[in-house]
Protein backbone atom coordinates (compact mmCIF):
# COMPACT_ATOMS: atom_id res chain seq x y z
CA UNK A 1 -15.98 -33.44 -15.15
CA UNK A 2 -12.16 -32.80 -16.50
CA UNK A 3 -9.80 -29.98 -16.58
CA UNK A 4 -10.37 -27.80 -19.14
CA UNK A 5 -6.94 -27.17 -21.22
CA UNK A 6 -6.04 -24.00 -23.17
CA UNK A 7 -3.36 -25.02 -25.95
CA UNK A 8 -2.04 -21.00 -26.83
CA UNK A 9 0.96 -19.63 -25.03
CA UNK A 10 -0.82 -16.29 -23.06
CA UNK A 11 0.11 -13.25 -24.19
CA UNK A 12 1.25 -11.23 -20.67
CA UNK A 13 2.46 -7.59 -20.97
CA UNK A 14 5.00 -6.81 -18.53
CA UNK A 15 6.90 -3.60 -16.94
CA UNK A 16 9.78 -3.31 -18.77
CA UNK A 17 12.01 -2.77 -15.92
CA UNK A 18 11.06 -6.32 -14.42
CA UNK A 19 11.82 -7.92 -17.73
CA UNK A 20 15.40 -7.04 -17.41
CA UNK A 21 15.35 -4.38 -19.60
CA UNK A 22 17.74 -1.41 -18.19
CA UNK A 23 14.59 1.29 -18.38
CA UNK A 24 14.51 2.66 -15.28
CA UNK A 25 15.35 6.01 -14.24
CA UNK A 26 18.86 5.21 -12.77
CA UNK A 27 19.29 2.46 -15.97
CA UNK A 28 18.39 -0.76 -13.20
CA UNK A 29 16.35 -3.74 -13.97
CA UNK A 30 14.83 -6.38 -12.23
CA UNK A 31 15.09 -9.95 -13.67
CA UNK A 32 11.28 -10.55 -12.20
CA UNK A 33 10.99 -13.61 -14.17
CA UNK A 34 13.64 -15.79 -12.83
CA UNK A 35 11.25 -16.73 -10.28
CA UNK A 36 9.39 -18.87 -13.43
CA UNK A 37 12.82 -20.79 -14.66
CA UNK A 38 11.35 -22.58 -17.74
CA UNK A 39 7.83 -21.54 -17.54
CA UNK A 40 8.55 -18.11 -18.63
CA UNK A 41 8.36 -20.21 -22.32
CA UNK A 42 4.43 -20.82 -21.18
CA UNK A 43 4.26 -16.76 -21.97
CA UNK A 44 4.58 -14.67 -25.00
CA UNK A 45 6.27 -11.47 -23.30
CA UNK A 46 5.64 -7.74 -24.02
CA UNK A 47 7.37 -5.18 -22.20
CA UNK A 48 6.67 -1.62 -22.56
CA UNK A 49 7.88 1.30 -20.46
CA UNK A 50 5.50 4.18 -20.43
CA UNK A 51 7.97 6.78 -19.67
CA UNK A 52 10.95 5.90 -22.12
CA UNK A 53 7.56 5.79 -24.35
CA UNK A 54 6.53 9.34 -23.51
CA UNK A 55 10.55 10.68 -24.60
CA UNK A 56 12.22 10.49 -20.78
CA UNK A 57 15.51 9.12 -21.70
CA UNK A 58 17.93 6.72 -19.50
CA UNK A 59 19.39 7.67 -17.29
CA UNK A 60 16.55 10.43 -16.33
CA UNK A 61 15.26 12.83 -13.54
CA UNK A 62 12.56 10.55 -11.79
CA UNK A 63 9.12 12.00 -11.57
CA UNK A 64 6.52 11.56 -8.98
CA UNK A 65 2.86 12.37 -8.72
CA UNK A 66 1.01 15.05 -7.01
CA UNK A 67 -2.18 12.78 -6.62
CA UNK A 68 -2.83 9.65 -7.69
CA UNK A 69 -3.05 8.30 -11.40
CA UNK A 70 -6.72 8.94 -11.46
CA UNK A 71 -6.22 12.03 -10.70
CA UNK A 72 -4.11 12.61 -13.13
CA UNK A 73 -5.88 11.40 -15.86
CA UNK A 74 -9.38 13.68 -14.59
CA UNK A 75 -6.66 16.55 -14.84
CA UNK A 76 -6.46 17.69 -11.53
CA UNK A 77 -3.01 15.99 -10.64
CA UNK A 78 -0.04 16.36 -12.44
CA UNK A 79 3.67 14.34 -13.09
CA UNK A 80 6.91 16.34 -12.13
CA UNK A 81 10.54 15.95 -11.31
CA UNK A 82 12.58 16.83 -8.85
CA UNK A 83 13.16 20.00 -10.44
CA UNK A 84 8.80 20.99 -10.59
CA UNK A 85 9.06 20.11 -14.32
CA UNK A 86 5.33 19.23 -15.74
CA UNK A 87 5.86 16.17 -17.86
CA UNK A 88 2.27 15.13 -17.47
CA UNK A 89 1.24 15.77 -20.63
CA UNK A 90 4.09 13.64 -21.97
CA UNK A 91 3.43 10.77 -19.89
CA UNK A 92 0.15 10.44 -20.84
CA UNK A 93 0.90 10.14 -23.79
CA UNK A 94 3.52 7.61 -23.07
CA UNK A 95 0.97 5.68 -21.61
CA UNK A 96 -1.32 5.44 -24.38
CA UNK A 97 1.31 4.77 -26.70
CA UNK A 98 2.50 1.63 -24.48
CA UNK A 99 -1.37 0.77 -24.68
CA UNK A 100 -1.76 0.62 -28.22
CA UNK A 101 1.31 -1.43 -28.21
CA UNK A 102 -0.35 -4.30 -25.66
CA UNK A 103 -3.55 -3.88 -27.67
CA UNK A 104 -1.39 -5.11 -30.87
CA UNK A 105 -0.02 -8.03 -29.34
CA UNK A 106 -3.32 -9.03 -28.29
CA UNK A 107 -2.46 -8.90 -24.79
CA UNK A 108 -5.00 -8.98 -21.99
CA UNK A 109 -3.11 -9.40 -18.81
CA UNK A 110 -0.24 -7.13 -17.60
CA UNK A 111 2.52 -7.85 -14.79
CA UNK A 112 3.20 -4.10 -13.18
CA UNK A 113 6.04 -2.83 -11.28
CA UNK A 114 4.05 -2.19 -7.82
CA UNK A 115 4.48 1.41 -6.38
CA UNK A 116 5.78 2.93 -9.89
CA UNK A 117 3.98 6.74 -10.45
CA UNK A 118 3.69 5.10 -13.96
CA UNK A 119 3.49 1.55 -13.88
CA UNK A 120 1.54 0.97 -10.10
CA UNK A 121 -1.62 -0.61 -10.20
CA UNK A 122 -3.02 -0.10 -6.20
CA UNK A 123 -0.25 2.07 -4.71
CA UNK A 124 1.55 4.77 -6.67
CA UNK A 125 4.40 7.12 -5.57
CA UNK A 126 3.09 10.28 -4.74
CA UNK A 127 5.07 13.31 -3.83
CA UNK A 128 8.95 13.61 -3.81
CA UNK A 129 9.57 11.18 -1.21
CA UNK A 130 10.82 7.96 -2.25
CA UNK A 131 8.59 6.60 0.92
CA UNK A 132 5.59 8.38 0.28
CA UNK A 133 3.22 6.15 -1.42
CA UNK A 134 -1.27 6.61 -1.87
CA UNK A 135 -3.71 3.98 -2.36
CA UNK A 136 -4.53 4.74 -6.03
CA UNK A 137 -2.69 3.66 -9.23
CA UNK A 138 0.69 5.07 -11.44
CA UNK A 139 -0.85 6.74 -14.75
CA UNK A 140 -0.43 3.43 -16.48
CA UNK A 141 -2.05 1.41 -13.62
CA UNK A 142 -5.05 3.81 -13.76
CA UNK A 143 -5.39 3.26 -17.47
CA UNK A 144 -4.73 -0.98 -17.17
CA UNK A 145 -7.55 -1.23 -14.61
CA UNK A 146 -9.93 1.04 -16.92
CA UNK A 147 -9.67 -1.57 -19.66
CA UNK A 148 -10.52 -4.73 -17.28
CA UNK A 149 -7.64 -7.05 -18.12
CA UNK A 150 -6.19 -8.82 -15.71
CA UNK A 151 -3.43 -7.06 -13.26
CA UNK A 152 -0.70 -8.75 -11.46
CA UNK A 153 1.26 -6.66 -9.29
CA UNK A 154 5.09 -7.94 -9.59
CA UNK A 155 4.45 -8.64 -5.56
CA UNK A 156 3.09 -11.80 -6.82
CA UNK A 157 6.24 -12.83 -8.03
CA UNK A 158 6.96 -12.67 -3.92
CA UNK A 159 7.46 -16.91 -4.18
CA UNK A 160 6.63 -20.06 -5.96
CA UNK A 161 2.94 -19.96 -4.41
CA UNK A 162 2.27 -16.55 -4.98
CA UNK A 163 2.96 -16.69 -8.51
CA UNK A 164 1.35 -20.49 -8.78
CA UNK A 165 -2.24 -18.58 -7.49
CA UNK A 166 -1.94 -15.76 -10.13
CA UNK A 167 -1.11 -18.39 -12.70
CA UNK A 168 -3.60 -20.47 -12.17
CA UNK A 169 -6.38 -17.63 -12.02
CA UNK A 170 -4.85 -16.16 -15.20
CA UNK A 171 -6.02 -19.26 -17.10
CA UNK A 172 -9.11 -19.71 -15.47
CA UNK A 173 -10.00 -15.90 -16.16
CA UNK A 174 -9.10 -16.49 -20.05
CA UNK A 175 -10.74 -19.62 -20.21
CA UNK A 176 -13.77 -18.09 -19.14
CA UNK A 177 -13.72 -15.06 -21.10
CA UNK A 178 -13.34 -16.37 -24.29
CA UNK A 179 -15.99 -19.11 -23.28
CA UNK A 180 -19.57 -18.25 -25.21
CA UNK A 181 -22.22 -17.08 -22.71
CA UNK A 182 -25.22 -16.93 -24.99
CA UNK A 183 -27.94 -19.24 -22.91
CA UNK A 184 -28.57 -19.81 -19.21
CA UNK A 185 -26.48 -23.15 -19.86
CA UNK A 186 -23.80 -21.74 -21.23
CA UNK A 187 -22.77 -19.87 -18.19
CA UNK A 188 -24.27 -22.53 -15.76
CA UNK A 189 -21.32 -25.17 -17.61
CA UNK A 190 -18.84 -22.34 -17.13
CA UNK A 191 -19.54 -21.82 -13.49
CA UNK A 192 -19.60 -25.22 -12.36
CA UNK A 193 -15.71 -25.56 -13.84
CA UNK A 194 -14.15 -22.21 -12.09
CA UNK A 195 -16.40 -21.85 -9.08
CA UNK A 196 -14.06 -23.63 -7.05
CA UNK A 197 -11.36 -21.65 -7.26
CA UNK A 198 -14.16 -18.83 -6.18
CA UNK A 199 -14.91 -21.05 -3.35
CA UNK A 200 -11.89 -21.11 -1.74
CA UNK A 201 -11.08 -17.12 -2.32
CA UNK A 202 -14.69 -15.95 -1.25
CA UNK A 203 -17.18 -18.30 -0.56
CA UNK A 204 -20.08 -15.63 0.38
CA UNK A 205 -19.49 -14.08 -2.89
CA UNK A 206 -19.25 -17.76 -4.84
CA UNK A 207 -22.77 -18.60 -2.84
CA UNK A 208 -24.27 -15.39 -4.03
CA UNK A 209 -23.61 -16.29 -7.64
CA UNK A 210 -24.69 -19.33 -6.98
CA UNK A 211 -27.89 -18.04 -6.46
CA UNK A 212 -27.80 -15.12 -8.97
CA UNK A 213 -27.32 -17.99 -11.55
CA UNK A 214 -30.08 -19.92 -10.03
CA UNK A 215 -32.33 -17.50 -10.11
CA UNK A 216 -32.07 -16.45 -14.01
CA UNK A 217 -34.95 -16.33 -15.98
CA UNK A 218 -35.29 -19.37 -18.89
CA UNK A 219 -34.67 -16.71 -21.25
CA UNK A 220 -32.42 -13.98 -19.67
CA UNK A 221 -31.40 -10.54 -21.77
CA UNK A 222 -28.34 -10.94 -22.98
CA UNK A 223 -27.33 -8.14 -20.48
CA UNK A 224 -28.17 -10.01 -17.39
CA UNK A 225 -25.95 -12.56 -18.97
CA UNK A 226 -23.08 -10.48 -19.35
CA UNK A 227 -23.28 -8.99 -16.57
CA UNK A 228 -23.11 -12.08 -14.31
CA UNK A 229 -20.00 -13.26 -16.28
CA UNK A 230 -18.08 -9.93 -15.82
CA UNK A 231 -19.03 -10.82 -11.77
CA UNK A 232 -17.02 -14.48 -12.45
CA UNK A 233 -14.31 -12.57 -14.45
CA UNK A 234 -14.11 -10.03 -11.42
CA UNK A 235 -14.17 -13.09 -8.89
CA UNK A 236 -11.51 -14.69 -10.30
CA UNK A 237 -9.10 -12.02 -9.85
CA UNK A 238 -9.22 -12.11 -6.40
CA UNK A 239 -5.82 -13.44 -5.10
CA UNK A 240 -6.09 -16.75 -2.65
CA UNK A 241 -3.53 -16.78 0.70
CA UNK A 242 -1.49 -20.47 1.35
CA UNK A 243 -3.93 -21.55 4.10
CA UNK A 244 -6.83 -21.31 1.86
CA UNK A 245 -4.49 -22.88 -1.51
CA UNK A 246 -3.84 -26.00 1.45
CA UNK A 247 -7.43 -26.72 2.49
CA UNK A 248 -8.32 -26.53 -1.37
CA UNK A 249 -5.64 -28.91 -2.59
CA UNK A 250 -6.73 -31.49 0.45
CA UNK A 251 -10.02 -31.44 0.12
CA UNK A 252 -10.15 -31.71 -3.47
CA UNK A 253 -7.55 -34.69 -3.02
CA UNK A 254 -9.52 -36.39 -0.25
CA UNK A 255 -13.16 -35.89 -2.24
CA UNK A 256 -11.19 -37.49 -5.43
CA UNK A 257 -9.82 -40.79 -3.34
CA UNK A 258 -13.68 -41.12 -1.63
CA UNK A 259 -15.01 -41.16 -5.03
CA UNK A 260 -12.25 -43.74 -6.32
CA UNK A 261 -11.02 -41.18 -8.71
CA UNK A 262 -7.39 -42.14 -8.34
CA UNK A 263 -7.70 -45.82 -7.86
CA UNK A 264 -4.96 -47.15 -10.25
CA UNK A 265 -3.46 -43.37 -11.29
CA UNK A 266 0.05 -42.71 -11.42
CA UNK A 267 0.48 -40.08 -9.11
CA UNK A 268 4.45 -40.04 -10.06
CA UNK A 269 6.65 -38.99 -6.89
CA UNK A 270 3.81 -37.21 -4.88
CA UNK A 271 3.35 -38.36 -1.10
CA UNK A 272 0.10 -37.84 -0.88
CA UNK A 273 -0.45 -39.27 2.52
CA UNK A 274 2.00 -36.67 3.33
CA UNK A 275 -0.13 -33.70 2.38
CA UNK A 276 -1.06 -32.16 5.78
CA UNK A 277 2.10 -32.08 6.92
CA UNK A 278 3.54 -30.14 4.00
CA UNK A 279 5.12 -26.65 5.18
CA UNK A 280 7.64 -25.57 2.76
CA UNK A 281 6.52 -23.13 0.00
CA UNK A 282 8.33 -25.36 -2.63
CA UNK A 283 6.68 -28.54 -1.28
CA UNK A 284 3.15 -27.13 -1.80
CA UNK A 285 3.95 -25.93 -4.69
CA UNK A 286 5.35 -28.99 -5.94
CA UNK A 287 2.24 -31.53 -4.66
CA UNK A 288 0.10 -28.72 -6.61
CA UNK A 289 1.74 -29.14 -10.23
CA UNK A 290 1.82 -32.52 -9.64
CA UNK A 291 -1.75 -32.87 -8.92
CA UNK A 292 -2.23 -30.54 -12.50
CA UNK A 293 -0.41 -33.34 -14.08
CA UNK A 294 -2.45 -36.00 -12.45
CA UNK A 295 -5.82 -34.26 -13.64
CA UNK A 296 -4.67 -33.72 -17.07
CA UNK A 297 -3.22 -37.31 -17.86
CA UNK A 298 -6.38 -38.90 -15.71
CA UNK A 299 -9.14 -36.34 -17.23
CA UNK A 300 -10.10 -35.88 -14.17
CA UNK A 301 -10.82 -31.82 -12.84
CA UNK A 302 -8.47 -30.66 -10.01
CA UNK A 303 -10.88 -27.71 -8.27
CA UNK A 304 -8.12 -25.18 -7.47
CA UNK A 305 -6.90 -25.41 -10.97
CA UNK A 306 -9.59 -26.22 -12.71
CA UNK A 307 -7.98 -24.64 -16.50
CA UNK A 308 -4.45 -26.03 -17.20
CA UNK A 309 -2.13 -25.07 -20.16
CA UNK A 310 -0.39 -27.53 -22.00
CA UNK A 311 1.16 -27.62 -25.21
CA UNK A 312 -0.85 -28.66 -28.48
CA UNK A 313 0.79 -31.51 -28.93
CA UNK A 314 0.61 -33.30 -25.51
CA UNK A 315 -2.76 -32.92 -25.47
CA UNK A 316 -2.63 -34.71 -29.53
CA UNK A 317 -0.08 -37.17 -27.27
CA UNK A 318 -2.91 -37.32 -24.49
CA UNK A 319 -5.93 -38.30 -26.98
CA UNK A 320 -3.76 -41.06 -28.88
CA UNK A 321 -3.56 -42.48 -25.33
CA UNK A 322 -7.46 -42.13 -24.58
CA UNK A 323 -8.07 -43.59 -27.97
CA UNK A 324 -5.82 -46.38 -27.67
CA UNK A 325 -7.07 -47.28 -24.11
CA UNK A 326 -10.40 -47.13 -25.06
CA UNK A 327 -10.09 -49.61 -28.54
C-alpha cells in the first residue's frame, strides 16, 4: 500500500487576529503562522473577524459573554461590554456573515483564536474578567463546530509537533471526506489507509470500527455507510500527544525495515538508528518529514501520515521516475 497524495493547496480559514491582521480590540495581532516558515504557501488563507464583521470598530470596547456561545445562540445568553451594552444581536450576525464568507472560499477547516467570546472553539471568555473562562465555545466557535469542519485551536500552533499532528490529520480528514463511500469496499479501502493514525490516538475506538466495519451487511443502507464514515471523520480529529507520535513513527519504521521496505531507499540525512534516542521537538519533527519524503519518493505508506500533500507537479516529476524505472 502507498501514501495517498492530495495535489490542491487546503483552503484553512483562520482568526484574523492570528493572521497578523491588527483586528483585535486593542488593534494587536498575532503572527500565528510564523511557526509554519514556508509551509504557510501549502495553505490558501482566509481570515475573517466576526466582530469587525458585526460593525465593532478598532480600537473597540471588548465584550464578553454571559454564558457560553451555545447559549447564546439558544438565546438565553447574551454579548456585552464593559459598559452592559447588548451587542448580541450584532455579533451574531457578524458571525454568520464571516460564515458565508468561509463557505465562499470553499473552506472546511478553521484555525481559532482559543479563549476568544467570538472566535473560541472549547473555552470561551465568559464574564468581565479577563481570567474567567467556561468550557463551551465563543459565538463563532459554537457555530464552526455546528457545521463539522475541522477545528484547530491556535494552541496547536504551541510547537513544530503540535502543529505537524494537526497537519497531518487535516489531510487525512480531507482525503477521506472527499473519498466515495458508496459500497462496503469503498470504506473498507479507506479505512485500511487512515486507521493508523486512529490507532495510535485511540486504539479502543479504532478496534471498535474495526469491527463495526466488519460486521456490515453485503449490502448496507447507504445510511449505515455514512454514518460509519462521519465516526472516521470524527476519529481523525482527535489530537495525538509526542509519546504516542514516537512509538508510531518507530514502529512503523521498524515494521518497514522487517519487511525490506527500505532496502536500497535513500533515506537522505535521517539517522535512523538514532530514532529512540531522539528528544528534541525539532528532531522528531524533522525524522517525521523526512520519513513523508521517504514514503512519497519510495511509494511506500508511512502509518502516522498516511495522506501527504505535494505539489502537482512533483508528483508528474515522481511518475516520470516510476515510468522510467520501470521501462
Amino acid at each position: 500500500m502507498t501514501a495517498q497524495i492530495i495535489t490542491q493547496k487546503v483552503a484553512v480559514g483562520i482568526s484574523a487576529c492570528l493572521y497578523n491582521c491588527p483586528v483585535r480590540y486593542n488593534g494587536r495581532a498575532f503572527d500565528a503562522l510564523a511557526l509554519l516558515g514556508r509551509e504557510r504557501a501549502d495553505f490558501v488563507w482566509t481570515p475573517v473577524c466576526p466582530e469587525c464583521l458585526a460593525g465593532l470598530g478598532v480600537p473597540r470596547m471588548p465584550v464578553h459573554l454571559t454564558g457560553t456561545g451555545q447559549e447564546v445562540l439558544a438565546g438565553s445568553a447574551k454579548v456585552l461590554d464593559r459598559r452592559g451594552r447588548d451587542h448580541t444581536e450584532a455579533i451574531v450576525a457578524g458571525c454568520e456573515a464571516a460564515i458565508s464568507a468561509l463557505e465562499r472560499a470553499g473552506v472546511e477547516a478553521f484555525l481559532a483564536k482559543e479563549a476568544s467570546p467570538s472566535c473560541g472553539l472549547y473555552k470561551a471568555r465568559v464574564g468581565r474578567k479577563r481570567t474567567e473562562t467556561a468550557g463551551g465555545s465563543g459565538v463563532f466557535g459554537a457555530m464552526l463546530l455546528e457545521r463539522g469542519w475541522f477545528l484547530i485551536p491556535d494552541e496547536g500552533l504551541a510547537n513544530s509537533l503540535l502543529w505537524w499532528d494537526w497537519r497531518r490529520r487535516l489531510h487525512a480528514w480531507l482525503w477521506l471526506k472527499r473519498r466515495p463511500a458508496e459500497t462496503n469496499r469503498d470504506l473498507y479501502d479507506s479505512w485500511h489507509v487512515v486507521k493508523f493514525v486512529v490507532q495510535e490516538t485511540n486504539r479502543p475506538r479504532a478496534d471498535a470500527m474495526g469491527r463495526a466495519l466488519a460486521a456490515l451487511p453485503k449490502h448496507p443502507a447507504p445510511e449505515e455507510l455514512a454514518a460509519l464514515r462521519t465516526e472516521m471523520l470524527d476519529a481523525l480529529r482527535a489530537p495525538s500527544t509526542r509519546p504516542r507520535i514516537r512509538g508510531a513513527m518507530l514502529k512503523a519504521y521498524a515494521h518497514a525495515r522487517k519487511k525490506g521496505s527500505l532496502a536500497g531507499v535513500d533515506l537522505h540525512d535521517l539517522e535512523m538508528d538514532a530514532l529512540s534516542e531522539r528528544s528534541r521537538i525539532d528532531e522528531v519533527v524533522h525524522d517525521l518529514v523526512g520519513l513523508e519524503r521517504v514514503s512519497f519518493e519510495n511509494d511506500l505508506l508511512f502509518g502516522p501520515s498516511p495522506v501527504i500533500r505535494r505539489d502537482a507537479r512533483r508528483v508528474a516529476a515522481r511518475q516520470l521516475e516510476s515510468e522510467s524505472a520501470n521501462d
